[in-house]
Protein backbone atom coordinates (compact mmCIF):
# COMPACT_ATOMS: atom_id res chain seq x y z
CA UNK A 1 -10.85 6.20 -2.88
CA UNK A 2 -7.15 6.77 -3.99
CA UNK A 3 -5.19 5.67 -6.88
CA UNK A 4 -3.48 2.19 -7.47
CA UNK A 5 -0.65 2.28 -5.77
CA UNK A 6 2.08 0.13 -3.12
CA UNK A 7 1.71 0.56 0.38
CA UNK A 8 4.63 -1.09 2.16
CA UNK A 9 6.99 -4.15 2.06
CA UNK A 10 5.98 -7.09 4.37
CA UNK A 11 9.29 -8.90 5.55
CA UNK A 12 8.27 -12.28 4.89
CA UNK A 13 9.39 -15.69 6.61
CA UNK A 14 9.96 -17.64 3.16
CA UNK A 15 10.69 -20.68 4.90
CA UNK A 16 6.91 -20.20 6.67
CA UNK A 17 5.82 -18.83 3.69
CA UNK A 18 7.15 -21.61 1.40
CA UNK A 19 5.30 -23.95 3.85
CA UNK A 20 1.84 -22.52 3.28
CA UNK A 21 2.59 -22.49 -0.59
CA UNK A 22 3.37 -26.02 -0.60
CA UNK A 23 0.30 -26.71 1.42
CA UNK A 24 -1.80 -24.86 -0.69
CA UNK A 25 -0.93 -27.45 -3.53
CA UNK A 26 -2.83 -29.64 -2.25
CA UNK A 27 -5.93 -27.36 -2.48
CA UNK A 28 -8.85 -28.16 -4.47
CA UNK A 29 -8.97 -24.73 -6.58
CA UNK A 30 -11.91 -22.84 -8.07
CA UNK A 31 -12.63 -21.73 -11.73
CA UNK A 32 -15.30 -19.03 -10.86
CA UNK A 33 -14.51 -16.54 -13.35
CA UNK A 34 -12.87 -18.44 -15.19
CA UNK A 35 -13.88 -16.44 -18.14
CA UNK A 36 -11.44 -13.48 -17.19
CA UNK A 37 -8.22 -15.76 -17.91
CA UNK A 38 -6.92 -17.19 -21.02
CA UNK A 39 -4.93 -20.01 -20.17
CA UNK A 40 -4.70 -20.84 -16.25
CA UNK A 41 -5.83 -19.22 -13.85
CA UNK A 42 -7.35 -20.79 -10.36
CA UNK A 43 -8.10 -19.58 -6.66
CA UNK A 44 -8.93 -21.21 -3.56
CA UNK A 45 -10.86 -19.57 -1.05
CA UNK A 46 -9.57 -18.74 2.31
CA UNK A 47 -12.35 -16.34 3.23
CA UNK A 48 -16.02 -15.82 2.06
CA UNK A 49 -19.75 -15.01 3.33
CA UNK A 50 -20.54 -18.78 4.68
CA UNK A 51 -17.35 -20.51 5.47
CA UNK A 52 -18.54 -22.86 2.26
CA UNK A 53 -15.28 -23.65 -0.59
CA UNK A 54 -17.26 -23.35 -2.88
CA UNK A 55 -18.97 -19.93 -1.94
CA UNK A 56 -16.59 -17.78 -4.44
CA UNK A 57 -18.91 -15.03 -5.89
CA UNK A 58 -18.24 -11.76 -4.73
CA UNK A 59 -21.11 -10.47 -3.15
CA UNK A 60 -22.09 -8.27 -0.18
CA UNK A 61 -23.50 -9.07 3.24
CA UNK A 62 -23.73 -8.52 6.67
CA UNK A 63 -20.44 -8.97 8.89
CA UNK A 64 -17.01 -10.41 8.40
CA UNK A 65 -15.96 -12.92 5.74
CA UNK A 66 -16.32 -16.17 7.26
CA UNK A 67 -12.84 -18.68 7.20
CA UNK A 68 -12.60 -22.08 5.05
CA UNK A 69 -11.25 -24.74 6.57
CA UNK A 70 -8.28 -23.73 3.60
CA UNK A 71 -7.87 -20.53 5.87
CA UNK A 72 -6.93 -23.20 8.47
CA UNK A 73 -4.36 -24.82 6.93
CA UNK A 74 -2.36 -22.05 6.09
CA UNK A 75 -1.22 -20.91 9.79
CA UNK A 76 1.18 -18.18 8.50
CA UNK A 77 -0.42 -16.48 5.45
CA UNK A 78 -3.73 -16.44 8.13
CA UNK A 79 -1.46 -14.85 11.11
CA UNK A 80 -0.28 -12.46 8.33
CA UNK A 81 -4.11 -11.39 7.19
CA UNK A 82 -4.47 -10.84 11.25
CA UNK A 83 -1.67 -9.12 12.52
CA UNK A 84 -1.45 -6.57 9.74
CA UNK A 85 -5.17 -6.03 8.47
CA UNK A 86 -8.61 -5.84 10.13
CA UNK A 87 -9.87 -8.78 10.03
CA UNK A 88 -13.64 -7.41 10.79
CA UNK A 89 -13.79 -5.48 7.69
CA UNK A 90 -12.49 -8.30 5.85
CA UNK A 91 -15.48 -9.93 2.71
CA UNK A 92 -13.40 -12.09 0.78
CA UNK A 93 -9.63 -13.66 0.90
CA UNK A 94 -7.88 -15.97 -1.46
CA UNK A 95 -5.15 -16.98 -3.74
CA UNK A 96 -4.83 -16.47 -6.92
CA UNK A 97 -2.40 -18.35 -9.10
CA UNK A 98 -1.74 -17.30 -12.80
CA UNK A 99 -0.44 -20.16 -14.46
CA UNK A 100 3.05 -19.74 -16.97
CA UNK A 101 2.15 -17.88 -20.53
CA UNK A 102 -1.71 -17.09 -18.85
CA UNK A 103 -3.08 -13.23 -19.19
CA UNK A 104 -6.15 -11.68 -17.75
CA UNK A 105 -8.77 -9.97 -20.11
CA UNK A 106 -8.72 -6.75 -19.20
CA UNK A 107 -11.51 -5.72 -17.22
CA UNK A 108 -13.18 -3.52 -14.52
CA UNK A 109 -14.77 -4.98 -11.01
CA UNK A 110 -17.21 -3.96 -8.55
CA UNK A 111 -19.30 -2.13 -10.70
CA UNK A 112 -22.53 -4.46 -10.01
CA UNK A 113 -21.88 -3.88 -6.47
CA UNK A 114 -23.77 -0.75 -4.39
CA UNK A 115 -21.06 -0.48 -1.59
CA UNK A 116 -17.33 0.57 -1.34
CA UNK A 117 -14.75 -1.99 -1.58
CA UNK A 118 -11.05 -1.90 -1.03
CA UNK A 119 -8.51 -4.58 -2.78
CA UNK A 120 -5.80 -5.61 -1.62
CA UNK A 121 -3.08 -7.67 -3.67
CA UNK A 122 0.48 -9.16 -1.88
CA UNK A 123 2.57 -11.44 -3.95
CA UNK A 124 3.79 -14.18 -2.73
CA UNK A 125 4.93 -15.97 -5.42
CA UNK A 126 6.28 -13.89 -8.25
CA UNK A 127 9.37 -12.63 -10.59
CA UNK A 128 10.20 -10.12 -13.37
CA UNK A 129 8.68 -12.10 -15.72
CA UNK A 130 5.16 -11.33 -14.08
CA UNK A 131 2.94 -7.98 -14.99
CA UNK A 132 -0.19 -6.14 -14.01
CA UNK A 133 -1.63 -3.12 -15.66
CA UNK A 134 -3.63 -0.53 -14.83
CA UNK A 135 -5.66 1.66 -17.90
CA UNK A 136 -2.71 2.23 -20.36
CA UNK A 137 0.51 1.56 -17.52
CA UNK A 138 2.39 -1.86 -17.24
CA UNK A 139 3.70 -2.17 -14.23
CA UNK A 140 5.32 -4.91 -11.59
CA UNK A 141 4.03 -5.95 -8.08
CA UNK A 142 7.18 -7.14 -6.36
CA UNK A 143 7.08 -10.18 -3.60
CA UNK A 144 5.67 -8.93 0.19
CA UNK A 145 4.93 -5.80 -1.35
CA UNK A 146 1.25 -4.49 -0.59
CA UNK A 147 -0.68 -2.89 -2.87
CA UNK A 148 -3.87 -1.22 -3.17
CA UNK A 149 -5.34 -2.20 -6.50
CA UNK A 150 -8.64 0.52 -7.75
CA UNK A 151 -10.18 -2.67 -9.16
CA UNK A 152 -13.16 -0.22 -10.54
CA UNK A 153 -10.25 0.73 -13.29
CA UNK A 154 -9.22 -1.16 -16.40
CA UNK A 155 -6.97 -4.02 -15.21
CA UNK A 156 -5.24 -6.92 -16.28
CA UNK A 157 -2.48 -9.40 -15.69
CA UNK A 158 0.19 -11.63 -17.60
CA UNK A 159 2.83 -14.23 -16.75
CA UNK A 160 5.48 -14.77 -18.84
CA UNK A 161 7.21 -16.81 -16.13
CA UNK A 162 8.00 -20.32 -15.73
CA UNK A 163 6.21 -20.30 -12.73
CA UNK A 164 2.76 -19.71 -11.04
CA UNK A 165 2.24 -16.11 -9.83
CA UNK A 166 0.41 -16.33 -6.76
CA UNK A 167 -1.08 -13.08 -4.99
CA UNK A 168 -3.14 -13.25 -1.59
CA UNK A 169 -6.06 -11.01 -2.71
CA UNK A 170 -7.80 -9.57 0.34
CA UNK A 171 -11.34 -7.42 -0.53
CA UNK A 172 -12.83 -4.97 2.62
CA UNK A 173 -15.99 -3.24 2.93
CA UNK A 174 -15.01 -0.11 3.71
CA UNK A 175 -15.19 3.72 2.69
CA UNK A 176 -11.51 4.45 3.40
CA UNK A 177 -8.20 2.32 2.70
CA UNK A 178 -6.88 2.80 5.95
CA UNK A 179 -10.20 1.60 7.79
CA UNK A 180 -8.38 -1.97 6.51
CA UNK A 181 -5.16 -1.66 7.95
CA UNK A 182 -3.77 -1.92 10.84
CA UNK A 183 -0.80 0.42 10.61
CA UNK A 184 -1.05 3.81 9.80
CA UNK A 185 -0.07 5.01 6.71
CA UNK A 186 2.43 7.84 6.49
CA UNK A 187 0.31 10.99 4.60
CA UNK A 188 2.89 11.47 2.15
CA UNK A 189 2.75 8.09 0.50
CA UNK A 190 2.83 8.49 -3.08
CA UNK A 191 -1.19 7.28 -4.18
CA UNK A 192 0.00 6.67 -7.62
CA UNK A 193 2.36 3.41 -9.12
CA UNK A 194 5.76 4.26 -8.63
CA UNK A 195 8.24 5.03 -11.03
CA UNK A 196 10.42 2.67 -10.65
CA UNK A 197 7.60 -0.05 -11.15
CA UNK A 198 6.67 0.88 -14.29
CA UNK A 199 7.58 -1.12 -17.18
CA UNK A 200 8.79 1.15 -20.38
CA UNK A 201 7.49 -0.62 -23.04
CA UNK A 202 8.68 -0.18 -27.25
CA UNK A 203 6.96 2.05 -29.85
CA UNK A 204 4.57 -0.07 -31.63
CA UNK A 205 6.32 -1.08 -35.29
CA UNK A 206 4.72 -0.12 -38.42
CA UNK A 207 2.93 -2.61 -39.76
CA UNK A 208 2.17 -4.36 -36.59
CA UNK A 209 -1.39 -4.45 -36.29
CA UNK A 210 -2.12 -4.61 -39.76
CA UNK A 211 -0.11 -8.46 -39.18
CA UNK A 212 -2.89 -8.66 -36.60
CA UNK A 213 -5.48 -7.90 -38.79
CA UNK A 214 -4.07 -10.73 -41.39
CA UNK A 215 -5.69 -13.49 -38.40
CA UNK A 216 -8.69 -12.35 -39.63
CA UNK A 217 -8.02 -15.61 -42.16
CA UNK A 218 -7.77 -18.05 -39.87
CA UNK A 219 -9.96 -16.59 -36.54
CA UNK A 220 -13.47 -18.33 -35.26
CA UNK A 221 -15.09 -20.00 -32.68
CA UNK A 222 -12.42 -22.02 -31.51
CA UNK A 223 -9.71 -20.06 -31.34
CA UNK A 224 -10.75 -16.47 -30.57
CA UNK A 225 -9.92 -16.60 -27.79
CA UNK A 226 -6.04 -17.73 -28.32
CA UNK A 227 -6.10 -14.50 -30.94
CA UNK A 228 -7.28 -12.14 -28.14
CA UNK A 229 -4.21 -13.68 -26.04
CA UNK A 230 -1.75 -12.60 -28.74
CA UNK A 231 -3.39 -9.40 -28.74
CA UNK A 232 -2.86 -8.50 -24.56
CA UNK A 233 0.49 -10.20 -24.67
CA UNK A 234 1.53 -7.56 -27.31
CA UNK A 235 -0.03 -4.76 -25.14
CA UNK A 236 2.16 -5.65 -22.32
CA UNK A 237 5.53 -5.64 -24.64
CA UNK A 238 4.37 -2.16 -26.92
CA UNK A 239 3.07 0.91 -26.23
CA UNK A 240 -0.83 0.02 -27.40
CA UNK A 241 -3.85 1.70 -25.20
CA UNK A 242 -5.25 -0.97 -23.32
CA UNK A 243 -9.12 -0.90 -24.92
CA UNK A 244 -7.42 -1.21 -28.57
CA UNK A 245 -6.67 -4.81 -27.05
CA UNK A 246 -10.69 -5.20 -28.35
CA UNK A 247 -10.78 -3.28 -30.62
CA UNK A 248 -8.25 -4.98 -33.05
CA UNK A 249 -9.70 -8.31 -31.83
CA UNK A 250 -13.36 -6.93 -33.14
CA UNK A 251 -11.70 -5.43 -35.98
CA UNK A 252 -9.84 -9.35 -36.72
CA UNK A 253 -13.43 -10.65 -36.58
CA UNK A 254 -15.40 -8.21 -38.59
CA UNK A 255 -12.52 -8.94 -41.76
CA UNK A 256 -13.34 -12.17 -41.16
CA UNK A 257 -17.16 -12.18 -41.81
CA UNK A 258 -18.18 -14.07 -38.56
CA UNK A 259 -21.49 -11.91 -37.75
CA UNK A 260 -22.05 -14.43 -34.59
CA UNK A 261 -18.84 -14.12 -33.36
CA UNK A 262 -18.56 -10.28 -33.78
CA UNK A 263 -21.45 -10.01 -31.60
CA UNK A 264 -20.14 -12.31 -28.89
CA UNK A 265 -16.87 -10.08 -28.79
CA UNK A 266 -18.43 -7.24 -28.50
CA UNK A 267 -21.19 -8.20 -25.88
CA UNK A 268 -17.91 -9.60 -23.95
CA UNK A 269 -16.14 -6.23 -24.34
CA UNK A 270 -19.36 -4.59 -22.66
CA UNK A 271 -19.25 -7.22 -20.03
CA UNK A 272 -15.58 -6.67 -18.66
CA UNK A 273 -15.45 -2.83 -19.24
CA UNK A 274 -18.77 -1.40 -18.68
CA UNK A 275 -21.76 -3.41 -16.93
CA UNK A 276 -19.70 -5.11 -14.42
């Protein structure tokens, strides 16, 4: 399976688009994984194994992904998913909205599953204030752009924007990326991020994470969680490898003398990065 990396730009009908968007507000959205996201983040379910809302675990199974009566509501984003994807290979499809100030923990995905999956992400709701990162690179997914996402890698997400990010995630069974597509893709497409995607973040400043490490006052059960925030918003302004994003927050902890909450970090850690 190749690198993360865009595919093409989808001219999109915003006035169609905006209509689907707006219709999607009234959506009742899902919190599965909600552990993943600090601060808001919600999908709704266009796509899944019965047809059911509130069928939202990923999961593999015989045939296509099944539509929600959401799926129906949404006449353009659906003719989209048709026209330009197979729709046969198609498991799961939803949106995903990252609320304003949210991040994702980074993490790694389908590595509980036994067969090959392909991602798909295409924003339709975005700005410059919005980020995704892959391993160590920060990098932008621009609106109608389609990417292929290698969800089995380190990734994360953050919104600095005033607005929700919303991306139509689309997830195939299938052993090659173009078995989900229903153009063909030109052989030399660049399999890597582009250049001109990438965000160039500063040198970390001295002193900075020993600031971190001063939480270590003030950290416990409550508000872990708010500290790990700080933490990934900082990786996504300065040059820090994505993993140290745990490791100062374990290091925060283990100053602070919370033996419970160590442990819970750290389990966590092997949750998102290793067992999954």
């Amino acid at each position: 399976m190749p690198r993360t990396h865009r595919i093409t730009q989808l001219e999109l009908d915003t006035a169609l688009l905006a209509e689907d968007l707006r219709q999607a507000e009234l959506f009742r959205h899902n919190e599965t994984y909600d552990e993943f996201a600090i601060g808001t983040w919600r999908h709704c379910t266009l796509w899944n194994r019965t047809g059911d809302l509130r069928d939202s675990v990923l999961e593999t199974f015989a045939g296509g992904g099944v539509p929600t009566e959401y799926e129906q509501h949404l006449p353009y984003v659906s003719g989209l998913v048709r026209e330009r994807f197979v729709i046969e290979r198609l498991k799961f499809g939803k949106f995903i909205i990252l609320g304003p100030g949210s991040v994702l923990v980074p993490h790694r995905d389908y590595l509980e599953l036994d067969s090959s999956f392909v991602r798909i992400h295409v924003p339709l709701q975005t700005d410059e204030n919005c980020f995704s990162s892959q391993e160590d690179t920060v990098y932008q997914m621009r609106l109608g752009e389609v990417w292929f996402l290698d969800a089995s890698q380190t990734h994360s997400a953050a919104s600095f924007s005033g607005s929700p990010r919303i991306h139509l995630i689309l997830d195939f069974e299938a052993g090659e990326l173009q078995d989900c597509l229903r153009w063909p893709v030109p052989a030399e497409t660049e399999q890597a991020i582009p250049e001109s995607h990438i965000v160039r973040r500063r040198e970390p400043r001295r002193g900075e994470r020993e600031a971190f490490l001063a939480l270590s006052g003030v950290v416990d059960e409550v508000n872990y969680r708010d500290v790990m925030a700080m933490i990934i918003k900082r990786f996504y302004v300065a040059r820090i490898p994505v993993r140290e994003t745990f490791a100062w927050l374990r290091d925060i902890i283990a100053a602070s003398g919370h033996e419970k909450l160590l442990a819970t970090v750290t389990a966590a850690e092997e949750e998102f990065l290793v067992r999954r």
